[in-house]
N, C-alpha and C. Protein backbone atom coordinates (compact mmCIF):
# COMPACT_ATOMS: atom_id res chain seq x y z
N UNK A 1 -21.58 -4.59 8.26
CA UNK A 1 -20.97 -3.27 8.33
C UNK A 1 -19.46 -3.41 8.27
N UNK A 2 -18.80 -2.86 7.51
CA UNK A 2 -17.37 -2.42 7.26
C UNK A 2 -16.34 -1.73 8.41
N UNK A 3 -15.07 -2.19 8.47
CA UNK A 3 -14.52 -1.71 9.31
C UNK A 3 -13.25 -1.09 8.56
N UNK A 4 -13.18 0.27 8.34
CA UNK A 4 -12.28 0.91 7.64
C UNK A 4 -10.97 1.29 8.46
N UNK A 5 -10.04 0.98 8.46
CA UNK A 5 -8.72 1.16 8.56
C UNK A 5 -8.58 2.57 8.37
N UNK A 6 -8.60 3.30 7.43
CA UNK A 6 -8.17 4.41 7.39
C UNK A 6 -6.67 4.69 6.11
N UNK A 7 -6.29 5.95 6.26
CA UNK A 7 -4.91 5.67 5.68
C UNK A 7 -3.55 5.67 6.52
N UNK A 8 -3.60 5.71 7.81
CA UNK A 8 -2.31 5.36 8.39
C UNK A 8 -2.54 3.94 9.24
N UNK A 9 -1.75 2.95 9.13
CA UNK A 9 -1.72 1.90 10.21
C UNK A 9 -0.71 1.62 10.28
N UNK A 10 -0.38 2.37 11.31
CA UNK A 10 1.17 2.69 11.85
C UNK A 10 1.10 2.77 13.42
N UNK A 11 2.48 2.80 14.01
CA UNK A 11 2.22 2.91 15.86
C UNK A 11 1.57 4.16 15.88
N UNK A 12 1.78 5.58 15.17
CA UNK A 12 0.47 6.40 15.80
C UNK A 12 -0.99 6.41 15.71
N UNK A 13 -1.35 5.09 15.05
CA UNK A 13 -2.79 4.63 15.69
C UNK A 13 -3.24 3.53 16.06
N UNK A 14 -2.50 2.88 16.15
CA UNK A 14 -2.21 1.48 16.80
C UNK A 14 -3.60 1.42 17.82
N UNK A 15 -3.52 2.54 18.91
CA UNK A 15 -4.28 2.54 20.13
C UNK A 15 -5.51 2.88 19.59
N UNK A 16 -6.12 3.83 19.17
CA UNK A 16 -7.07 4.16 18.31
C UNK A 16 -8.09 3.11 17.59
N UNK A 17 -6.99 2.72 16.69
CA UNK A 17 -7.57 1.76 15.51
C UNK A 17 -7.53 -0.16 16.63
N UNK A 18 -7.31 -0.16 17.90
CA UNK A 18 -7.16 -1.23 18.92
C UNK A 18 -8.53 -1.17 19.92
N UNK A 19 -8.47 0.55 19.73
CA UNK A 19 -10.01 0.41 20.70
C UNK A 19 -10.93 0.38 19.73
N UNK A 20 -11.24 0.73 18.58
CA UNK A 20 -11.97 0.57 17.62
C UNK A 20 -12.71 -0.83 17.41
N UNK A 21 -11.84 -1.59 17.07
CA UNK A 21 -11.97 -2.68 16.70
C UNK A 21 -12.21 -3.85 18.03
N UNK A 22 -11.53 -3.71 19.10
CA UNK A 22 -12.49 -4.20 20.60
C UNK A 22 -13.97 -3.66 20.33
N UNK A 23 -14.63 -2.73 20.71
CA UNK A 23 -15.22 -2.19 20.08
C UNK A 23 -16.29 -2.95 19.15
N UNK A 24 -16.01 -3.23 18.10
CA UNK A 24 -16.74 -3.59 17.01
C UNK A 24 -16.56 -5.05 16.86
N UNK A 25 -15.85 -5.74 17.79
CA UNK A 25 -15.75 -7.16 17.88
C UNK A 25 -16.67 -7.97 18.94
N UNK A 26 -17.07 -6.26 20.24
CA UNK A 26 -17.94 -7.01 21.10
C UNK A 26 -19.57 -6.89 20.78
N UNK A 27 -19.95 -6.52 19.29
CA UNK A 27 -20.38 -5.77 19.05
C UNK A 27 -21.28 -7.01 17.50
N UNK A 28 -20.35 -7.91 17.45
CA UNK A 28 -20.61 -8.30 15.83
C UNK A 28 -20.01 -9.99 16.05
N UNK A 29 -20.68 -10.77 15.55
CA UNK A 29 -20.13 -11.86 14.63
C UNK A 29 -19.12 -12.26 13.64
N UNK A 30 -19.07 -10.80 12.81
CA UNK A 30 -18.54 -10.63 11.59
C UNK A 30 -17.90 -10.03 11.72
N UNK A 31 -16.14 -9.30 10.65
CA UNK A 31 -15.79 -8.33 10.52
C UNK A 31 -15.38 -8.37 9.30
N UNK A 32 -15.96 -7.03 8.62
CA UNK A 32 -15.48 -6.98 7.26
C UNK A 32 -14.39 -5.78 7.22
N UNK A 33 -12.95 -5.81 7.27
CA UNK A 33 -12.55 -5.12 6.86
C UNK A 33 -12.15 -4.29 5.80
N UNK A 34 -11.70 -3.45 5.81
CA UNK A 34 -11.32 -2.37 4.68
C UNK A 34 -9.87 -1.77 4.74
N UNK A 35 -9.00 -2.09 3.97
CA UNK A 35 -7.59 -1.78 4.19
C UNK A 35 -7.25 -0.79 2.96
N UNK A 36 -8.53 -0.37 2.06
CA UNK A 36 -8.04 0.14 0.60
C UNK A 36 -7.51 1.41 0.62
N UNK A 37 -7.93 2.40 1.80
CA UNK A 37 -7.04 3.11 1.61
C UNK A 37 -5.97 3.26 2.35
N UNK A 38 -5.10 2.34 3.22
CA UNK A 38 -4.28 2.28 3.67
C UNK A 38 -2.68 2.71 2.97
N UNK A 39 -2.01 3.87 3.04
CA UNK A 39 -0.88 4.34 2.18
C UNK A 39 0.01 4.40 3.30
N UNK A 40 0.18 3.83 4.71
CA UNK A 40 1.40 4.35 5.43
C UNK A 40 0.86 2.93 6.54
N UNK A 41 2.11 1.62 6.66
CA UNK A 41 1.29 1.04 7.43
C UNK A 41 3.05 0.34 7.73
N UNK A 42 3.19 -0.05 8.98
CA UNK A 42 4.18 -0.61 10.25
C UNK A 42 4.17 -1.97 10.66
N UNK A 43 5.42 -2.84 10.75
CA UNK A 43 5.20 -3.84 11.58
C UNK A 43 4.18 -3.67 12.92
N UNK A 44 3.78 -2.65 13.56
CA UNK A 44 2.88 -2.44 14.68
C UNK A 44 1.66 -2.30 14.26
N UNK A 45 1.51 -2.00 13.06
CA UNK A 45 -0.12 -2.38 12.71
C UNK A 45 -0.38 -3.17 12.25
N UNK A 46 0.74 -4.01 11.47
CA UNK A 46 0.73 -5.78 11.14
C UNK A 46 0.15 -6.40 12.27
N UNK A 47 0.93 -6.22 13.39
CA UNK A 47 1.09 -6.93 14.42
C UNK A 47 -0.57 -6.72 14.95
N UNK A 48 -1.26 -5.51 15.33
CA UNK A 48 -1.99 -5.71 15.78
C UNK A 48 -3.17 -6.42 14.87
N UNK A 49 -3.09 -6.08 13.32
CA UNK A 49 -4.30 -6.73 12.90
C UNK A 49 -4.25 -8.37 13.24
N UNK A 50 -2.83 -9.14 13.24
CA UNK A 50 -2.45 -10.34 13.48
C UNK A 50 -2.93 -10.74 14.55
N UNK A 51 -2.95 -10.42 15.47
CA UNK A 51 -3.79 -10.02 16.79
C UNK A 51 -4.87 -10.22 16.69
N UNK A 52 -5.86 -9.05 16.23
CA UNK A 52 -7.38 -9.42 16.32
C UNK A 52 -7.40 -10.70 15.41
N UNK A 53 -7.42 -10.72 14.57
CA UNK A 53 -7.40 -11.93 13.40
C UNK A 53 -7.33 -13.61 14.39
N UNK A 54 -6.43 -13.22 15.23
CA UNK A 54 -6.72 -14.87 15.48
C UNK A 54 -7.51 -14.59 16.96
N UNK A 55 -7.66 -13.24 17.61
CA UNK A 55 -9.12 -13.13 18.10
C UNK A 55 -10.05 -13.70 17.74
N UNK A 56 -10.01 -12.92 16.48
CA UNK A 56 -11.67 -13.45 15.49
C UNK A 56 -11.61 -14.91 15.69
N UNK A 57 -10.63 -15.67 15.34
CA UNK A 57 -10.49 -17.04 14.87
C UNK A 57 -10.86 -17.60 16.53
N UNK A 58 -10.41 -17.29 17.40
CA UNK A 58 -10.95 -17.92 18.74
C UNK A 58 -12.50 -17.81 19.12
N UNK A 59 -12.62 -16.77 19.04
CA UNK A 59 -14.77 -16.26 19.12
C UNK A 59 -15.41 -16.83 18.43
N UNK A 60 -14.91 -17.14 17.02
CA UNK A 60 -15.62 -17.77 15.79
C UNK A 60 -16.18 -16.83 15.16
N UNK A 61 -15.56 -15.49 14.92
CA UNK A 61 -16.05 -14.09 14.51
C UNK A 61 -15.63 -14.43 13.02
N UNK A 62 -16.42 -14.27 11.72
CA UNK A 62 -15.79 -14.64 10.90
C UNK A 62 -15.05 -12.92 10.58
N UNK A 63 -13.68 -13.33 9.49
CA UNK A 63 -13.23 -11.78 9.46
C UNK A 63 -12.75 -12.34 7.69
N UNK A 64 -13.69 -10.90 7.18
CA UNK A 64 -13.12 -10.87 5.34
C UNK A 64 -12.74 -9.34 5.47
N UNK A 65 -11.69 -9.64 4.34
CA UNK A 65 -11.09 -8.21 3.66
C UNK A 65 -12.21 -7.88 2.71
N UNK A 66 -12.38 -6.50 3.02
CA UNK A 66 -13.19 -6.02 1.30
C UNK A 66 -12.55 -4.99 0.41
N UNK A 67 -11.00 -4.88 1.14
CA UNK A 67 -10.12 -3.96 -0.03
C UNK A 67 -9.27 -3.93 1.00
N UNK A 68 -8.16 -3.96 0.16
CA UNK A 68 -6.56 -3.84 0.79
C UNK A 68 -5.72 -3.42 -0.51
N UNK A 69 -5.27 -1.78 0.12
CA UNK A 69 -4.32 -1.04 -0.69
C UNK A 69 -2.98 -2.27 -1.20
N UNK A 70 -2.52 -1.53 -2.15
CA UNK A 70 -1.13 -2.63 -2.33
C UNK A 70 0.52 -2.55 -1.50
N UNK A 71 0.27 -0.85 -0.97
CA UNK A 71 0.80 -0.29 0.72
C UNK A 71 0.86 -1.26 1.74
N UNK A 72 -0.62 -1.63 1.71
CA UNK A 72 -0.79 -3.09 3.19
C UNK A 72 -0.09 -4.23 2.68
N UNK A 73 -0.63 -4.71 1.44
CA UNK A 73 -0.48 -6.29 0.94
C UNK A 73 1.07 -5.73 0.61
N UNK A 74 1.66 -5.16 0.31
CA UNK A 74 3.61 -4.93 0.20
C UNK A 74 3.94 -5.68 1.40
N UNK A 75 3.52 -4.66 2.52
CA UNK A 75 4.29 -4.58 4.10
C UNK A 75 4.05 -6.25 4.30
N UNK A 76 2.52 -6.58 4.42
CA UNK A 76 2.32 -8.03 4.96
C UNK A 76 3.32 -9.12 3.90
N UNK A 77 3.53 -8.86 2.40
CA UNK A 77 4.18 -9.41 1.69
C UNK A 77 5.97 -9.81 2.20
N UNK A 78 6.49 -8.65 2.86
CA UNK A 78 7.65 -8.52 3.40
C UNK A 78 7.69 -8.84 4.51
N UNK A 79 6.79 -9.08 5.24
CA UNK A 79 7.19 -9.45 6.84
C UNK A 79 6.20 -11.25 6.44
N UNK A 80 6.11 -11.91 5.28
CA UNK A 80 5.48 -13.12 5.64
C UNK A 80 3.99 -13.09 6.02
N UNK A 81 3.44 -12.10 6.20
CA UNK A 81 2.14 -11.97 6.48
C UNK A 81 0.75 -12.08 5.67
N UNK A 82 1.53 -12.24 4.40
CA UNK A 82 0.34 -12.08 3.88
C UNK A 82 -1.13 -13.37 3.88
N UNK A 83 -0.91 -14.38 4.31
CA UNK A 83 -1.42 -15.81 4.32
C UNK A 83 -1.94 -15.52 5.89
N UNK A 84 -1.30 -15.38 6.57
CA UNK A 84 -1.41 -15.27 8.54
C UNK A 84 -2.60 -14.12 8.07
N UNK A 85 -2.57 -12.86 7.47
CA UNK A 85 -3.59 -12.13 7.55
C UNK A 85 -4.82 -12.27 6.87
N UNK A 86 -4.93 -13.36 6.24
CA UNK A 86 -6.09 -13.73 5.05
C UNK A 86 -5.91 -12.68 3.37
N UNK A 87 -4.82 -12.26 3.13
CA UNK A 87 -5.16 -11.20 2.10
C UNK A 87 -4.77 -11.64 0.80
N UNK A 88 -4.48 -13.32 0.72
CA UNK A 88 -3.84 -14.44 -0.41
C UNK A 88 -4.65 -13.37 -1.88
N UNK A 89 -6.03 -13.23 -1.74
CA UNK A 89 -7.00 -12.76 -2.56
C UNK A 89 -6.36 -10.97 -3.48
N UNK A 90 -5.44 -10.55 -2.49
CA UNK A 90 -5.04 -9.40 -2.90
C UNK A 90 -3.72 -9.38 -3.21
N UNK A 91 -2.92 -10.80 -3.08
CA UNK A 91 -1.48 -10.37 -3.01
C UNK A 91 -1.56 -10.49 -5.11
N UNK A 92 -1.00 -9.97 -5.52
CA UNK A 92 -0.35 -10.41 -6.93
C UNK A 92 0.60 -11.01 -7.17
């Protein structure tokens, strides 16, 4: 099952899209995310996916992208993130 982001990942859902994903981490093995329609996204939602991500990596939760807007892969591109977040597959 897919875990959709949405189109803002920004500090006004930071908390939201934080309990979500607790949530669906105590919940699963796996996480497949979905970043494709992401059009408005913050060092604070970098930060938190950076966050769960090496969650995942401590539990042994495996975590794949199954779409990431070019909105996300920009921001992670500019702050160095794009490798730390797994999204090598989407950067151009």
């Amino acid at each position: 099952m897919g875990f959709a982001l949405g189109e803002q990942l920004d500090i006004t859902q930071v908390m939201d899209i934080k309990e979500r994903l607790q949530a669906e981490l105590e919940q699963s093995d796996s996480l497949l995310i979905d970043g494709s329609a992401v059009s408005r996204v913050d060092a604070s939602g970098l930060q938190l996916l950076l966050t769960a991500r090496h969650l995942c990596q401590e539990k042994n939760i495996n975590w794949q992208w199954e779409g990431a807007s070019s909105e996300l892969v920009g921001a992670a591109k500019t702050l160095g993130l794009v490798e730390p977040l797994g999204l090598n597959g989407f950067a151009l």
